[in-house]
Protein backbone atom coordinates (compact mmCIF):
# COMPACT_ATOMS: atom_id res chain seq x y z
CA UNK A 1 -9.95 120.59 -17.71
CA UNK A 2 -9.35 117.35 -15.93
CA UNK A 3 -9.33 114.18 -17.38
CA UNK A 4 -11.58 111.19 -16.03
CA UNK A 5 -9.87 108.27 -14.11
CA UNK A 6 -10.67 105.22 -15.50
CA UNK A 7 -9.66 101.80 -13.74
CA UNK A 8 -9.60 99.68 -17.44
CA UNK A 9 -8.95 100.81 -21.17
CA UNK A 10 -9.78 98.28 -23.45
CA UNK A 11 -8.16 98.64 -26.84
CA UNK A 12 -9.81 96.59 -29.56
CA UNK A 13 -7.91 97.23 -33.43
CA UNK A 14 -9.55 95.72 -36.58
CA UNK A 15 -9.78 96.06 -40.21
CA UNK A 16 -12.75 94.79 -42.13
CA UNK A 17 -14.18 92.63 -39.60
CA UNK A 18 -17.15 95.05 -38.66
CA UNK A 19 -19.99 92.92 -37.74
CA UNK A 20 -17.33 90.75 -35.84
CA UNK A 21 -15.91 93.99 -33.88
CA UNK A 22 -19.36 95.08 -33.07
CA UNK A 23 -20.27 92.39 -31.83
CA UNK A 24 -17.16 92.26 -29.49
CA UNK A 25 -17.36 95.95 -28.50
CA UNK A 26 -21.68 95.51 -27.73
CA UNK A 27 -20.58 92.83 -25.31
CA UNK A 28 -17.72 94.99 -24.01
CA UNK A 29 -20.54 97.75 -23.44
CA UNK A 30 -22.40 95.83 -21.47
CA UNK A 31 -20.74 94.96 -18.43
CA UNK A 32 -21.83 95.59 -15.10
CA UNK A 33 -18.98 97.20 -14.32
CA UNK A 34 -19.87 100.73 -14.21
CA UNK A 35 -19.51 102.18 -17.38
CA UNK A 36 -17.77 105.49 -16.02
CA UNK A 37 -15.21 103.52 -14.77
CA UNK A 38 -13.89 101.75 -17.99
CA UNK A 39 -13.39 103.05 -21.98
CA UNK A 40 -13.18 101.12 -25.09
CA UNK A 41 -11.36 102.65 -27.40
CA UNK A 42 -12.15 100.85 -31.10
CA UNK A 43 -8.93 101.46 -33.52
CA UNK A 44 -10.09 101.08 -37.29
CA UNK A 45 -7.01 100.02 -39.06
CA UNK A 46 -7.74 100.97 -42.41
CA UNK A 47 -10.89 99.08 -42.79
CA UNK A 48 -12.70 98.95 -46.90
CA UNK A 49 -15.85 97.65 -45.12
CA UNK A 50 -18.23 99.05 -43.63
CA UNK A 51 -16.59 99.43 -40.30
CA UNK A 52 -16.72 103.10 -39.50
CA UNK A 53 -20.87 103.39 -40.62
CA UNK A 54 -21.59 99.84 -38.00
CA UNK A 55 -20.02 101.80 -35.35
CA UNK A 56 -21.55 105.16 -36.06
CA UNK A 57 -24.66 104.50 -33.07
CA UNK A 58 -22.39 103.31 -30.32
CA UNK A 59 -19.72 106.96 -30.88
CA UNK A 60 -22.83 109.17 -30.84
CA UNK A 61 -24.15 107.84 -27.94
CA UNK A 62 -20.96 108.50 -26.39
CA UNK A 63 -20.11 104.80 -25.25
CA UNK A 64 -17.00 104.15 -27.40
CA UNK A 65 -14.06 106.04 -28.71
CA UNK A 66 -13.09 105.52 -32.46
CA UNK A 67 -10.49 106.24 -33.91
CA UNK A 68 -9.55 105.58 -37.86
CA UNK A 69 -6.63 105.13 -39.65
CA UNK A 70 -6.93 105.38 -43.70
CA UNK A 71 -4.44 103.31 -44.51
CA UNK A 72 -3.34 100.04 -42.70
CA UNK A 73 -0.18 99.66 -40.52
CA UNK A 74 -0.88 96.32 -38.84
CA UNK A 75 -2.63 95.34 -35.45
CA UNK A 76 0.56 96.77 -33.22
CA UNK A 77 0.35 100.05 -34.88
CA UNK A 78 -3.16 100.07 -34.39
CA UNK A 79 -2.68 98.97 -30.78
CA UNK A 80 -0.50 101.51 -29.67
CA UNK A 81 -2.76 104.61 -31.33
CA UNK A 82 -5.27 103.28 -29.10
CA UNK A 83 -3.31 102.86 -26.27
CA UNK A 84 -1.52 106.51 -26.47
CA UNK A 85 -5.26 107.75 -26.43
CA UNK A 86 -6.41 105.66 -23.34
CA UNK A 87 -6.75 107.51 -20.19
């Protein structure tokens, strides 16, 4: 299988700041930079609100990668899961 170049991998981490994040990552989705050629990768740092449901329309239409940790380990943790799953 080959994996899809990508010039730009935007990591954004957060915990319990959904409506904030969303509104971050909508703005991130709609550049007019080609979308195939950028990823945003959304790291959920052990968020209690209602984070993972906000985000639930953006990962099934395919435009965002998220990725949850249960319990929190801090925004540099965070950062670097995202980062070790950027392409």
């Amino acid at each position: 299988m080959t994996t899809a170049i990508v010039d730009a991998s935007v990591v954004v981490a957060m915990s319990n700041r959904a409506w904030l994040g969303y509104q971050c990552v909508e703005c991130l989705c709609r550049q007019q930079y080609p979308r195939s050629r950028y990823e945003v990768i959304v790291v959920d740092d052990g968020s209690t609100d209602d984070t993972p449901e906000r985000f639930q329309p953006l990962m099934r239409q395919g435009r965002i990668v998220f990725l949850r940790q249960r319990i929190r380990s801090g925004s540099g943790p965070a950062r670097n899961i995202g980062i070790e799953a950027a392409k």
